[in-house]
PDB file of N, CA and C in Angstrom:
ATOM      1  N   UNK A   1     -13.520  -5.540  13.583  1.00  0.00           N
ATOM      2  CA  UNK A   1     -12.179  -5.864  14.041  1.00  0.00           C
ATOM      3  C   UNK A   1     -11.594  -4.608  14.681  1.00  0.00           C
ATOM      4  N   UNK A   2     -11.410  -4.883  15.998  1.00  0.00           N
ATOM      5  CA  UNK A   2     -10.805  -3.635  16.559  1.00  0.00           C
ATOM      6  C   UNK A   2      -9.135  -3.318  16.333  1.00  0.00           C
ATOM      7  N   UNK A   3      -8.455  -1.997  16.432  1.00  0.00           N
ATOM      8  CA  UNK A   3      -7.794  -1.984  15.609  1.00  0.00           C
ATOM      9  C   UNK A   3      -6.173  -2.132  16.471  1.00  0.00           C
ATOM     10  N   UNK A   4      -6.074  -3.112  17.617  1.00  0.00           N
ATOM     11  CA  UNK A   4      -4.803  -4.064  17.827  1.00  0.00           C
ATOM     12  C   UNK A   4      -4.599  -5.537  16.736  1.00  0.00           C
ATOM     13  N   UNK A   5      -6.118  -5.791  16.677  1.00  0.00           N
ATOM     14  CA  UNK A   5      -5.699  -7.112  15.949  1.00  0.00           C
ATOM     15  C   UNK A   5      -5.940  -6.827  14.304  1.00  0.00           C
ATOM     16  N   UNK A   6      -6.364  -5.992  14.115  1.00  0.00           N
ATOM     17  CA  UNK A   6      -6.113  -5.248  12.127  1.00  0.00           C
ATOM     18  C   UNK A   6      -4.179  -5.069  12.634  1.00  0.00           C
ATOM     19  N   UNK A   7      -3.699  -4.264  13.216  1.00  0.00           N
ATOM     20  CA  UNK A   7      -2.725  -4.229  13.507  1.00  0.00           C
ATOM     21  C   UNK A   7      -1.425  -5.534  13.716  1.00  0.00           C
ATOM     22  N   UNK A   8      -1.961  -6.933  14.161  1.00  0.00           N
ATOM     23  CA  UNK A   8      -1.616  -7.700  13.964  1.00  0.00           C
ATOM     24  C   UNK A   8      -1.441  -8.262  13.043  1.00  0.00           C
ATOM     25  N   UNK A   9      -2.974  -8.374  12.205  1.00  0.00           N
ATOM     26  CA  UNK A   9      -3.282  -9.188  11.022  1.00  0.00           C
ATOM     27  C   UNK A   9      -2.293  -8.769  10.047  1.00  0.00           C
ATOM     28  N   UNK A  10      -2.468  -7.189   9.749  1.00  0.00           N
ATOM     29  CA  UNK A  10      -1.180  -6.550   9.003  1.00  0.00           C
ATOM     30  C   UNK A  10      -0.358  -7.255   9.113  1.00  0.00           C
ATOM     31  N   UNK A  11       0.815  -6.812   9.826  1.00  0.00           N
ATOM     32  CA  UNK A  11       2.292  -7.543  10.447  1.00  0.00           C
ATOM     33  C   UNK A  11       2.408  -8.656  10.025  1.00  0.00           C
ATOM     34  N   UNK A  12       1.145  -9.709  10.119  1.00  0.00           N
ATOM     35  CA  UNK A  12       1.596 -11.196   9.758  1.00  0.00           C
ATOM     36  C   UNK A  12       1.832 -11.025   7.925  1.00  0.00           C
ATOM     37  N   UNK A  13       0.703 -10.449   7.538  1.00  0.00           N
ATOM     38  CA  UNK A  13       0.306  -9.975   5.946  1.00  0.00           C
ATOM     39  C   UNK A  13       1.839  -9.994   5.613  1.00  0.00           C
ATOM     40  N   UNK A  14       2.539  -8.687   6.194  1.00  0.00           N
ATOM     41  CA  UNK A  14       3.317  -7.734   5.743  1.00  0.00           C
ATOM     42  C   UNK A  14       4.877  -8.828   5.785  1.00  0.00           C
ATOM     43  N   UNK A  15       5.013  -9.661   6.874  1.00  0.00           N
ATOM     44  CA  UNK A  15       6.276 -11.026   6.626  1.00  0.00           C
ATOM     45  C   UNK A  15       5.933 -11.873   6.108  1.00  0.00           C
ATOM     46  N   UNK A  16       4.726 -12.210   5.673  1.00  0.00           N
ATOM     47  CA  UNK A  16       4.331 -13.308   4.777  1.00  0.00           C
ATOM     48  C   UNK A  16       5.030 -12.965   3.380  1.00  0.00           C
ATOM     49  N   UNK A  17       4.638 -11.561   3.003  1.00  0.00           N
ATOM     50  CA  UNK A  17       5.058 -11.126   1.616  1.00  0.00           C
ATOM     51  C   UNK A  17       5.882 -10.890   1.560  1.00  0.00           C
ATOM     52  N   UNK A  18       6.967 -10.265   2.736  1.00  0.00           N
ATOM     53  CA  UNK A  18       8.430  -9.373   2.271  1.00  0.00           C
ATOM     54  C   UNK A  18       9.182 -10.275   1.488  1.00  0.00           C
ATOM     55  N   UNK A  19       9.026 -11.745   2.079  1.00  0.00           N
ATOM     56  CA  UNK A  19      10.326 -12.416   0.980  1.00  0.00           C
ATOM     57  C   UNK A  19      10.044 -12.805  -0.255  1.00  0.00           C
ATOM     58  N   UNK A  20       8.633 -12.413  -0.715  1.00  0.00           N
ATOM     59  CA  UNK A  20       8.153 -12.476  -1.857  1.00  0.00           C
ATOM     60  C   UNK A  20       8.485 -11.206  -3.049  1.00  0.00           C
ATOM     61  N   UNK A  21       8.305 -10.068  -2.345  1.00  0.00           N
ATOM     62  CA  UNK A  21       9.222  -8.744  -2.854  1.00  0.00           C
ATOM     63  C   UNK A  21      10.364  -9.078  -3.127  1.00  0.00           C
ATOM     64  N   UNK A  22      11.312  -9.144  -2.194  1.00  0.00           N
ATOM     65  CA  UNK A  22      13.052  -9.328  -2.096  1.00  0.00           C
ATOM     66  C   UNK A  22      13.272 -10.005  -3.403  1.00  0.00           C
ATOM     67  N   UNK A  23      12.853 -11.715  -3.263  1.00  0.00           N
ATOM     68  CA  UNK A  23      13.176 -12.300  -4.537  1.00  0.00           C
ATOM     69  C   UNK A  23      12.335 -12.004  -5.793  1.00  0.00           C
ATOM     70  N   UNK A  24      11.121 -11.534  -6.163  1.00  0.00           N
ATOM     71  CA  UNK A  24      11.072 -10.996  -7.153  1.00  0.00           C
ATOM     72  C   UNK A  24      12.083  -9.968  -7.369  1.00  0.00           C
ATOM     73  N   UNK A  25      12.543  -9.310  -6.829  1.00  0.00           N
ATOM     74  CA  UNK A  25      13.282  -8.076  -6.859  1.00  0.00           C
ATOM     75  C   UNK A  25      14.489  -8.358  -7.598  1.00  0.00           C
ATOM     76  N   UNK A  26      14.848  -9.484  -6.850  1.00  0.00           N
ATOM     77  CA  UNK A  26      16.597 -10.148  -7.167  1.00  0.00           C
ATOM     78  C   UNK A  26      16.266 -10.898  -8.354  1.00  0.00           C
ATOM     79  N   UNK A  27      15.534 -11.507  -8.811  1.00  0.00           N
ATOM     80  CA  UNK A  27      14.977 -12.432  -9.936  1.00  0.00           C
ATOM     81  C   UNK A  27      14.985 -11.514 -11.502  1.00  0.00           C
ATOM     82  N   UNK A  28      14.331 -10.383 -11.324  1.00  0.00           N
ATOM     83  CA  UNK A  28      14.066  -9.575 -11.990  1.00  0.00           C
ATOM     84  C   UNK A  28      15.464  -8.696 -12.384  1.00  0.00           C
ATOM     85  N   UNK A  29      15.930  -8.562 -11.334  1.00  0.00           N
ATOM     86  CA  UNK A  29      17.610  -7.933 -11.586  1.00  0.00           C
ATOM     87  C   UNK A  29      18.332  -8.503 -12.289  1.00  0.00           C
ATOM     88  N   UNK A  30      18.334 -10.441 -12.080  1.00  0.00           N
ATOM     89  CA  UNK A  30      19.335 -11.089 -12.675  1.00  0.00           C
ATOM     90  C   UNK A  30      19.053 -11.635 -13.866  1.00  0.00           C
ATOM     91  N   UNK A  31      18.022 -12.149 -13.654  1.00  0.00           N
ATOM     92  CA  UNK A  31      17.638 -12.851 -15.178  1.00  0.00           C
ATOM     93  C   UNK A  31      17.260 -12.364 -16.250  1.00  0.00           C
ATOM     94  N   UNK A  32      17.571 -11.424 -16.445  1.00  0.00           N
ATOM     95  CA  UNK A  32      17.335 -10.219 -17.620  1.00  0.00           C
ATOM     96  C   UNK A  32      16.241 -10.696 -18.752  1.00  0.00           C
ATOM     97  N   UNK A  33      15.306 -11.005 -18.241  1.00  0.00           N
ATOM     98  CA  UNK A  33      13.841 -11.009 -19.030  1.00  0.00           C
ATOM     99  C   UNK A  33      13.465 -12.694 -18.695  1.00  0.00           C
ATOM    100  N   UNK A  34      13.681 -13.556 -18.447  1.00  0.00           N
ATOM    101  CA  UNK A  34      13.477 -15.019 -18.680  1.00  0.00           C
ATOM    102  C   UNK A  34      12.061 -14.698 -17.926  1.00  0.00           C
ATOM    103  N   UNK A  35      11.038 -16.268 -18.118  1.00  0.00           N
ATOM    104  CA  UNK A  35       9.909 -16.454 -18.045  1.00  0.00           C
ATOM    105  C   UNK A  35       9.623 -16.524 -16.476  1.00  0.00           C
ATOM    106  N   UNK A  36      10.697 -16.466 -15.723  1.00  0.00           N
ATOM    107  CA  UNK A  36      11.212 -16.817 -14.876  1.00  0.00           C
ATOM    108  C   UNK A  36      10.818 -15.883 -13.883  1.00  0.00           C
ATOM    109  N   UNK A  37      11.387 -14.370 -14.346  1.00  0.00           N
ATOM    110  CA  UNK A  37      11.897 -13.420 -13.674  1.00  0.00           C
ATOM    111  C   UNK A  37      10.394 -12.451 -14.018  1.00  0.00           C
ATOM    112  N   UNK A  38      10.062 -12.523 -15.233  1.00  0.00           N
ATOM    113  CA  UNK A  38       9.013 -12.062 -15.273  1.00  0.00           C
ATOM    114  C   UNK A  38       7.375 -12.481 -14.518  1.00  0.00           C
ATOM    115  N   UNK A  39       7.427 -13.893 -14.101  1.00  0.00           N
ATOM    116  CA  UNK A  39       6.765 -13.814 -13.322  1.00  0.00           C
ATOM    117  C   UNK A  39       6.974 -13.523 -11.765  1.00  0.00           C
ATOM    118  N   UNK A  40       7.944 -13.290 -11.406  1.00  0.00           N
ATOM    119  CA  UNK A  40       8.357 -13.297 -10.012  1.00  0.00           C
ATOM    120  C   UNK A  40       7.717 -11.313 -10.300  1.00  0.00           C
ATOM    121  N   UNK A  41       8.355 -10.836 -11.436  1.00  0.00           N
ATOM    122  CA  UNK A  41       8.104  -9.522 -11.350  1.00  0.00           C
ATOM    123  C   UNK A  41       6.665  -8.786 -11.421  1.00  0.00           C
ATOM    124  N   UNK A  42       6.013  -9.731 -12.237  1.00  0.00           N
ATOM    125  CA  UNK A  42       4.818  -9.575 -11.786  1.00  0.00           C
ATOM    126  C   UNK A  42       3.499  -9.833 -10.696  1.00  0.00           C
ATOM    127  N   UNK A  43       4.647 -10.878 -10.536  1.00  0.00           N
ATOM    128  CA  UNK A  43       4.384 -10.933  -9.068  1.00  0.00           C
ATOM    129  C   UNK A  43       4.147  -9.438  -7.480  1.00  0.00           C
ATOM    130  N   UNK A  44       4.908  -9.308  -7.340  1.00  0.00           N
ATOM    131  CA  UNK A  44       6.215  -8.109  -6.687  1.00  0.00           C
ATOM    132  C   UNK A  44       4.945  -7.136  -7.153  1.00  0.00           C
ATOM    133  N   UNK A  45       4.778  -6.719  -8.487  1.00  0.00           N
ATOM    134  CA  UNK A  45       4.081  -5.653  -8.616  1.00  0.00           C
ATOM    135  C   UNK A  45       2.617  -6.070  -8.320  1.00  0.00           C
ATOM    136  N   UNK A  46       1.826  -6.871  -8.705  1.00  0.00           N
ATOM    137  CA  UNK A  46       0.529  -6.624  -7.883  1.00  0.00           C
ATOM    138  C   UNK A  46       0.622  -6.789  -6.221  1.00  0.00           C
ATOM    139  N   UNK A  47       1.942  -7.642  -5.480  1.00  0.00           N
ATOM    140  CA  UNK A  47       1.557  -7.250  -4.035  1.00  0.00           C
ATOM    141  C   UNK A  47       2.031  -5.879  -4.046  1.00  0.00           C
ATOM    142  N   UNK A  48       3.226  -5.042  -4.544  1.00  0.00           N
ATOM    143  CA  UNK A  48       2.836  -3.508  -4.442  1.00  0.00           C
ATOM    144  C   UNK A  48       1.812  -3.241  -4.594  1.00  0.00           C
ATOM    145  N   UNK A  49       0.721  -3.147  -5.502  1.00  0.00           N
ATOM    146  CA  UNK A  49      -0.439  -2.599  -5.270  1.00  0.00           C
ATOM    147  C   UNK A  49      -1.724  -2.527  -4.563  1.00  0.00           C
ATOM    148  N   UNK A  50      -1.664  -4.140  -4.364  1.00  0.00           N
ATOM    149  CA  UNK A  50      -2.324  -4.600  -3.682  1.00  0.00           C
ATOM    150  C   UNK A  50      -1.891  -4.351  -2.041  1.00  0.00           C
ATOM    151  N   UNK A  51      -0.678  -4.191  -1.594  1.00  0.00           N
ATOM    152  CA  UNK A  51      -0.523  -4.003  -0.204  1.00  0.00           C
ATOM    153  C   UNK A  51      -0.876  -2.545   0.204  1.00  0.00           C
ATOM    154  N   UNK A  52      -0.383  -1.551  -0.670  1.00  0.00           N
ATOM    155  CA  UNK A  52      -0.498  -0.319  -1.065  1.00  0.00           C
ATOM    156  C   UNK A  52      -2.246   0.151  -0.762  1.00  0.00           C
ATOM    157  N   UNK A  53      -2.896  -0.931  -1.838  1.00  0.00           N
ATOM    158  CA  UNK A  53      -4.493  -0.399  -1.635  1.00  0.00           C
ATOM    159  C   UNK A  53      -5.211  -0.832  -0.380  1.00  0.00           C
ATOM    160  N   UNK A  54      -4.823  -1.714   0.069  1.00  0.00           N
ATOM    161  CA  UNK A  54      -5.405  -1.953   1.804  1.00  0.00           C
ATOM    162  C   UNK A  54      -4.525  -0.882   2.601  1.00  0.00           C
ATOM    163  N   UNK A  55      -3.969  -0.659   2.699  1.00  0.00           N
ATOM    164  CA  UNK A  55      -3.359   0.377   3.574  1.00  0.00           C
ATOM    165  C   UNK A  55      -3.518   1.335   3.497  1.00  0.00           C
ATOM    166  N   UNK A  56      -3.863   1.824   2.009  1.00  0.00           N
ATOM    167  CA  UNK A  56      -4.447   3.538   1.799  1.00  0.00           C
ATOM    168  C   UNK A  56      -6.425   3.067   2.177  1.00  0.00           C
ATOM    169  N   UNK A  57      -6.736   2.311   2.696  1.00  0.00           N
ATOM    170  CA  UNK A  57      -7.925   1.567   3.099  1.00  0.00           C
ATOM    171  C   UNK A  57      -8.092   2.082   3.999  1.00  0.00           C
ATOM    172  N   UNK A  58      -6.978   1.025   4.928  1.00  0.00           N
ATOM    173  CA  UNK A  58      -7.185   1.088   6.275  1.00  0.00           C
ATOM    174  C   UNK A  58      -7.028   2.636   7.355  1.00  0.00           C
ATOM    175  N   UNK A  59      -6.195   3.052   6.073  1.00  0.00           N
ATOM    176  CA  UNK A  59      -5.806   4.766   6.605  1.00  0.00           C
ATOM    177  C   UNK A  59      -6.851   5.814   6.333  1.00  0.00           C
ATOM    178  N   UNK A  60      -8.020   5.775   5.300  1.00  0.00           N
ATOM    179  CA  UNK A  60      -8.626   6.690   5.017  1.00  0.00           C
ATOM    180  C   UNK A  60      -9.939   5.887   6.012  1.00  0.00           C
ATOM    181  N   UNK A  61      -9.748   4.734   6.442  1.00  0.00           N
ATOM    182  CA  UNK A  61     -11.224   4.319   6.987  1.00  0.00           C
ATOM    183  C   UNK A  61     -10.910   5.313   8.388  1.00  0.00           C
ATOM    184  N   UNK A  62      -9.745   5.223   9.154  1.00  0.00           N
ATOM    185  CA  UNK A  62      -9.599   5.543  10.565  1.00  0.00           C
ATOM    186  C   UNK A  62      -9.575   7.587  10.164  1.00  0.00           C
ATOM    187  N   UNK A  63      -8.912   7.924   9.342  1.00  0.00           N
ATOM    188  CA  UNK A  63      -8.754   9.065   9.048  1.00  0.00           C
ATOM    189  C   UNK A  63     -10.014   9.881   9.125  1.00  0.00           C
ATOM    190  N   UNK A  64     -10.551   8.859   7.635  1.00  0.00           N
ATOM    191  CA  UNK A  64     -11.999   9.710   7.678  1.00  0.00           C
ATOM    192  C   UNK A  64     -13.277   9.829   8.713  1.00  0.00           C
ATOM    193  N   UNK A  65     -13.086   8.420   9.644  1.00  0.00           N
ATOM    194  CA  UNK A  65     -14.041   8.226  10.965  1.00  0.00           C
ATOM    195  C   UNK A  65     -13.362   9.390  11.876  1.00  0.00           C
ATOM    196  N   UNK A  66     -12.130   9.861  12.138  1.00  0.00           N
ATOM    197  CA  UNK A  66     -11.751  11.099  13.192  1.00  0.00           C
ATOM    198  C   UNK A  66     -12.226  12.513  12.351  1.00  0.00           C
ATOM    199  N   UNK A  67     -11.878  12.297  11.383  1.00  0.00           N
ATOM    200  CA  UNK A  67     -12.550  13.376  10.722  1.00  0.00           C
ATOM    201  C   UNK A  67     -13.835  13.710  10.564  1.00  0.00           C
ATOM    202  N   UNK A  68     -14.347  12.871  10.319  1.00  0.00           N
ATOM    203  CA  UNK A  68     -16.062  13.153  10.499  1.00  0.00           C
ATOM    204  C   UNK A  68     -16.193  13.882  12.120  1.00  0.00           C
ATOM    205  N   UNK A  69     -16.009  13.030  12.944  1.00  0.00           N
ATOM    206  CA  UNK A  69     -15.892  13.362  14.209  1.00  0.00           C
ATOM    207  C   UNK A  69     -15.402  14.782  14.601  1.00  0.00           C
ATOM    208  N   UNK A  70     -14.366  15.470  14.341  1.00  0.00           N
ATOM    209  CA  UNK A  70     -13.449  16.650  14.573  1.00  0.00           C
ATOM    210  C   UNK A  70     -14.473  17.948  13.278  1.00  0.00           C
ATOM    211  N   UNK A  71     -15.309  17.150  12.610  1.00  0.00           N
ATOM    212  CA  UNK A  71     -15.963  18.555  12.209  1.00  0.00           C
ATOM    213  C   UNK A  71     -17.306  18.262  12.610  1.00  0.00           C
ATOM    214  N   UNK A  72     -17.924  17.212  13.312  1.00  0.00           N
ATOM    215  CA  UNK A  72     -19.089  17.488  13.766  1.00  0.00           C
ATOM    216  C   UNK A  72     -18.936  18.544  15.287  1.00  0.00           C
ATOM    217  N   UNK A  73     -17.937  18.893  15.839  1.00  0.00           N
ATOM    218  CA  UNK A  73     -17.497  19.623  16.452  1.00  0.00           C
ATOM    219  C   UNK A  73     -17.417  21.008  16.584  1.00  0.00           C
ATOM    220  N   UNK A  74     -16.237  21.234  15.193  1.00  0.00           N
ATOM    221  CA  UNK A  74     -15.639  22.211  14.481  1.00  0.00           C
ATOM    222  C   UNK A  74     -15.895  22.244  13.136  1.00  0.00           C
ATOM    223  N   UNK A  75     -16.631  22.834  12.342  1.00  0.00           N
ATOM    224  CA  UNK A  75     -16.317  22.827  10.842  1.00  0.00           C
ATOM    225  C   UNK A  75     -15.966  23.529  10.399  1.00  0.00           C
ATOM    226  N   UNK A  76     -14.965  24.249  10.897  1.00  0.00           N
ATOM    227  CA  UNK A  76     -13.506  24.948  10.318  1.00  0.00           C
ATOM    228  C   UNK A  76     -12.814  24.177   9.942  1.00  0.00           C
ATOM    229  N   UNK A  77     -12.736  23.168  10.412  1.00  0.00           N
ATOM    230  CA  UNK A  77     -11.537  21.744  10.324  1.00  0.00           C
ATOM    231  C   UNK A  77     -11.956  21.079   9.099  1.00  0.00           C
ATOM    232  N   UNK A  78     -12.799  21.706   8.083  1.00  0.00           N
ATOM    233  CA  UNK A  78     -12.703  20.794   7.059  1.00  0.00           C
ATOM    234  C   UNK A  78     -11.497  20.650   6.367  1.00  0.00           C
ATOM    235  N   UNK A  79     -11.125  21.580   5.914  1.00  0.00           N
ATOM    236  CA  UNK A  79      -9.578  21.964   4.639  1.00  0.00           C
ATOM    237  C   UNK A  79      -8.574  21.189   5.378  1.00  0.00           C
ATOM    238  N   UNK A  80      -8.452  21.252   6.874  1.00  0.00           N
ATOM    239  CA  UNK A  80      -7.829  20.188   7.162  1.00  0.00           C
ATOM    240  C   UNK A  80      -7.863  18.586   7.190  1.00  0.00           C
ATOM    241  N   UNK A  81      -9.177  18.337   7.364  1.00  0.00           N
ATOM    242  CA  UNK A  81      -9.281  16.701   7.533  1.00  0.00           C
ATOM    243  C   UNK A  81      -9.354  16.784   5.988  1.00  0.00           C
ATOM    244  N   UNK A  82      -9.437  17.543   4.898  1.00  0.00           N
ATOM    245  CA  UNK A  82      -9.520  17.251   3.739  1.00  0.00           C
ATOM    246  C   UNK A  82      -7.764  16.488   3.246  1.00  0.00           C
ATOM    247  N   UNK A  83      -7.548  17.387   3.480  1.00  0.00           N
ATOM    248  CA  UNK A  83      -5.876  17.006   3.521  1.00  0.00           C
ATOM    249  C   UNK A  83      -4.726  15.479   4.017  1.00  0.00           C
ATOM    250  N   UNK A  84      -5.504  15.483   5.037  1.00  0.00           N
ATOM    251  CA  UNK A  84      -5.091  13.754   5.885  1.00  0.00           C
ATOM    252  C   UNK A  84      -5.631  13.447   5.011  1.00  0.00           C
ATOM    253  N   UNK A  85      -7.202  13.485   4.752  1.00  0.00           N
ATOM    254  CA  UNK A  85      -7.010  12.149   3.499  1.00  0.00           C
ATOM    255  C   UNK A  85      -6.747  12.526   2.699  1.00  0.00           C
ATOM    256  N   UNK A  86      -6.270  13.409   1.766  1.00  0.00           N
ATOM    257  CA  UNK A  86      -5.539  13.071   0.762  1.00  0.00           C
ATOM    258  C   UNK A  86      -3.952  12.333   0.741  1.00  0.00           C
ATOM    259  N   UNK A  87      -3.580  12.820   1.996  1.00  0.00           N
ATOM    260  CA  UNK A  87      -2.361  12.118   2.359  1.00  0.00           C
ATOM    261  C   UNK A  87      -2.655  10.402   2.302  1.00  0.00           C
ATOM    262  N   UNK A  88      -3.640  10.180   2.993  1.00  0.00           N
ATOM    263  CA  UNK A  88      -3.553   8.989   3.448  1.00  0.00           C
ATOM    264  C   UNK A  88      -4.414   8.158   1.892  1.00  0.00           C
ATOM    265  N   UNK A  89      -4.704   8.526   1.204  1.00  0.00           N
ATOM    266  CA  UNK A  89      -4.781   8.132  -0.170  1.00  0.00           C
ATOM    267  C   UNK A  89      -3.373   8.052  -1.403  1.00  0.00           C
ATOM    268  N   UNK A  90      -2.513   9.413  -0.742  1.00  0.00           N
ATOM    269  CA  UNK A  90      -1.326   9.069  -1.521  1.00  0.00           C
ATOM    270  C   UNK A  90      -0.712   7.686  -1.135  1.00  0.00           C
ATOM    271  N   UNK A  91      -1.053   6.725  -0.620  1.00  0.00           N
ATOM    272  CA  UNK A  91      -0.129   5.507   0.017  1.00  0.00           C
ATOM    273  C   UNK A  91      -0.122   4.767  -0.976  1.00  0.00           C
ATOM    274  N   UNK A  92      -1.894   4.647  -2.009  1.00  0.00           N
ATOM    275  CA  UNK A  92      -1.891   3.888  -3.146  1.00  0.00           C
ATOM    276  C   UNK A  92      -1.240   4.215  -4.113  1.00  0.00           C
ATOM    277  N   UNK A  93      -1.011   5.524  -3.964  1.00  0.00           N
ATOM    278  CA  UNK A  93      -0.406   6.138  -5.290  1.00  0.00           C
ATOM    279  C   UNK A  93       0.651   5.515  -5.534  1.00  0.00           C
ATOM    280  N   UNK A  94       1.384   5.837  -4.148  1.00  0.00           N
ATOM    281  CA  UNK A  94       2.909   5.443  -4.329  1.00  0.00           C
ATOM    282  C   UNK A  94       3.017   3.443  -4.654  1.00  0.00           C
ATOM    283  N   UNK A  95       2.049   2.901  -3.885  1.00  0.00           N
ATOM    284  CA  UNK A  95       2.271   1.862  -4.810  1.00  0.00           C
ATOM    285  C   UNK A  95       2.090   1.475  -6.237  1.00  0.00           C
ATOM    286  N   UNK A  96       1.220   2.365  -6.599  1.00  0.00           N
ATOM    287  CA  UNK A  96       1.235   2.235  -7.968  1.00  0.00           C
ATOM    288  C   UNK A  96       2.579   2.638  -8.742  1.00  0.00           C
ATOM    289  N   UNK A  97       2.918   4.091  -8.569  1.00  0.00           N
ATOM    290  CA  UNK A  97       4.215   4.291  -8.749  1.00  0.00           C
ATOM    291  C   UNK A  97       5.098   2.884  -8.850  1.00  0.00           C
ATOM    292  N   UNK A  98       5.380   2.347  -7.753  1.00  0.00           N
ATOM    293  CA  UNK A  98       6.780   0.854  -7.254  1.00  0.00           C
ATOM    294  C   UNK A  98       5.825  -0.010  -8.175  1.00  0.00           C
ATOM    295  N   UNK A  99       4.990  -0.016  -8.796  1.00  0.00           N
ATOM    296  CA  UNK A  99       4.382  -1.541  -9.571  1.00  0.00           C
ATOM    297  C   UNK A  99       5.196  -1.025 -10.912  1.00  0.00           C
ATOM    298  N   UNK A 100       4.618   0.590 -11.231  1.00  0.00           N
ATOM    299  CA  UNK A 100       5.063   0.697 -12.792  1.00  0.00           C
ATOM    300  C   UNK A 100       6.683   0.394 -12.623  1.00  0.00           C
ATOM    301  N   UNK A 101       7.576   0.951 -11.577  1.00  0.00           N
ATOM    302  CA  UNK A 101       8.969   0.498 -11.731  1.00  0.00           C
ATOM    303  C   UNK A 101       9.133  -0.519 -11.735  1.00  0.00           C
ATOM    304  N   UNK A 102       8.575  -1.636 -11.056  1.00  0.00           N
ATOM    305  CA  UNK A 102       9.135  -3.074 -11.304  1.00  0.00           C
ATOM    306  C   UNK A 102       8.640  -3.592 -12.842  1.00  0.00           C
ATOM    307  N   UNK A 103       7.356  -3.039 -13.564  1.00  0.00           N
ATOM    308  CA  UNK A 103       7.222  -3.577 -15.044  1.00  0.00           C
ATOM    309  C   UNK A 103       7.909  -2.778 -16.010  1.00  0.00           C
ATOM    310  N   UNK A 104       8.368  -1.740 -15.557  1.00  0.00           N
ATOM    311  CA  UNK A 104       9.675  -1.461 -16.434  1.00  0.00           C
ATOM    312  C   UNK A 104      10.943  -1.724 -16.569  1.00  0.00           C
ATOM    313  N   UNK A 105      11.030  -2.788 -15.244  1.00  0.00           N
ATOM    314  CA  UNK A 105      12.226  -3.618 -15.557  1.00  0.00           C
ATOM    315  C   UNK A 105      12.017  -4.982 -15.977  1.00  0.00           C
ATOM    316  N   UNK A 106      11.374  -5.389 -16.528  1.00  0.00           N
ATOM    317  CA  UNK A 106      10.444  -6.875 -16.583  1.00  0.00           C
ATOM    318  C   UNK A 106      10.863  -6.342 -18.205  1.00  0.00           C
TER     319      UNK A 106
END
Protein backbone atom coordinates (compact mmCIF):
# COMPACT_ATOMS: atom_id res chain seq x y z
CA UNK A 1 0.00 0.00 0.00
CA UNK A 2 1.57 3.09 -1.10
CA UNK A 3 1.57 5.70 1.32
CA UNK A 4 -1.44 8.36 -0.12
CA UNK A 5 -3.90 5.65 0.36
CA UNK A 6 -2.39 4.27 4.11
CA UNK A 7 -2.92 8.01 4.43
CA UNK A 8 -6.46 7.83 3.46
CA UNK A 9 -7.27 4.59 5.04
CA UNK A 10 -6.07 6.35 8.34
CA UNK A 11 -8.41 9.45 8.07
CA UNK A 12 -11.39 7.21 7.40
CA UNK A 13 -10.06 4.89 10.64
CA UNK A 14 -9.46 8.06 12.56
CA UNK A 15 -13.65 9.63 11.96
CA UNK A 16 -14.95 6.37 12.24
CA UNK A 17 -13.63 6.33 15.92
CA UNK A 18 -13.56 10.01 17.08
CA UNK A 19 -17.23 9.82 18.07
CA UNK A 20 -16.54 6.75 19.76
CA UNK A 21 -13.81 8.55 22.09
CA UNK A 22 -16.01 11.78 22.67
CA UNK A 23 -18.92 9.66 24.05
CA UNK A 24 -17.03 7.25 25.95
CA UNK A 25 -15.43 10.26 27.32
CA UNK A 26 -18.81 12.03 28.24
CA UNK A 27 -20.33 8.61 29.46
CA UNK A 28 -17.57 8.00 31.74
CA UNK A 29 -17.70 11.67 33.15
CA UNK A 30 -21.38 11.39 33.87
CA UNK A 31 -22.38 8.22 34.97
CA UNK A 32 -20.13 7.85 37.76
CA UNK A 33 -19.36 4.08 37.50
CA UNK A 34 -22.71 2.46 35.93
CA UNK A 35 -22.29 -0.67 33.65
CA UNK A 36 -22.93 1.69 31.22
CA UNK A 37 -20.13 4.05 31.36
CA UNK A 38 -17.75 1.50 32.09
CA UNK A 39 -18.10 -0.09 29.04
CA UNK A 40 -18.08 2.90 26.84
CA UNK A 41 -14.74 3.49 28.98
CA UNK A 42 -13.33 0.62 28.14
CA UNK A 43 -14.09 1.00 25.19
CA UNK A 44 -12.22 4.61 24.55
CA UNK A 45 -9.24 2.92 26.15
CA UNK A 46 -8.41 0.02 23.92
CA UNK A 47 -9.10 2.37 20.71
CA UNK A 48 -6.40 4.61 22.59
CA UNK A 49 -4.18 1.92 22.37
CA UNK A 50 -4.95 0.38 19.70
CA UNK A 51 -4.93 3.64 17.45
CA UNK A 52 -1.76 4.64 19.26
CA UNK A 53 -0.06 1.12 18.26
CA UNK A 54 -0.71 1.37 14.44
CA UNK A 55 0.57 4.69 14.28
CA UNK A 56 3.71 4.18 16.33
CA UNK A 57 3.67 1.23 13.34
CA UNK A 58 3.19 3.09 10.67
CA UNK A 59 5.84 5.72 11.92
CA UNK A 60 8.69 3.44 12.82
CA UNK A 61 7.96 1.35 9.45
CA UNK A 62 8.61 4.75 7.22
CA UNK A 63 11.21 6.05 9.86
CA UNK A 64 13.14 3.04 10.05
CA UNK A 65 13.05 2.34 5.97
CA UNK A 66 14.75 6.27 5.65
CA UNK A 67 16.91 5.35 8.18
CA UNK A 68 18.30 2.32 7.01
CA UNK A 69 18.73 4.22 3.85
CA UNK A 70 20.56 7.59 5.35
CA UNK A 71 23.18 5.19 7.04
CA UNK A 72 23.80 2.97 4.21
CA UNK A 73 25.20 6.28 3.01
CA UNK A 74 26.47 7.84 6.17
CA UNK A 75 27.01 5.87 9.31
CA UNK A 76 27.55 8.69 11.41
CA UNK A 77 23.82 9.10 11.24
CA UNK A 78 23.22 6.31 13.44
CA UNK A 79 22.62 8.18 17.06
CA UNK A 80 20.47 10.08 14.98
CA UNK A 81 18.08 7.78 13.14
CA UNK A 82 18.34 6.06 16.57
CA UNK A 83 16.44 8.82 18.04
CA UNK A 84 13.41 9.32 15.33
CA UNK A 85 12.66 6.08 16.28
CA UNK A 86 12.56 6.37 19.51
CA UNK A 87 10.40 9.32 19.01
CA UNK A 88 8.27 7.68 16.73
CA UNK A 89 7.76 4.72 19.24
CA UNK A 90 6.89 7.25 21.97
CA UNK A 91 3.33 7.60 20.06
CA UNK A 92 2.42 4.13 21.76
CA UNK A 93 3.54 5.19 24.84
CA UNK A 94 1.50 8.05 25.02
CA UNK A 95 -1.42 5.98 24.21
CA UNK A 96 -0.90 3.85 26.73
CA UNK A 97 -0.51 6.67 29.10
CA UNK A 98 -4.59 8.14 27.76
CA UNK A 99 -5.82 4.26 28.26
CA UNK A 100 -4.43 4.18 31.99
CA UNK A 101 -6.30 7.75 32.44
CA UNK A 102 -9.50 6.75 31.12
CA UNK A 103 -9.40 3.31 33.59
CA UNK A 104 -8.77 5.45 36.32
CA UNK A 105 -11.77 7.11 35.88
CA UNK A 106 -13.93 3.99 35.22
Amino acid sequence: MHVKGCRIWLTQLFLLLLPTIGLAQETVATAGGSSEAAKWGYMAAAVAVGASSLGAGIAVALVGSAAMGALSERPELAGRALIFLGLAEGIAIYGLIVAIMILAKI
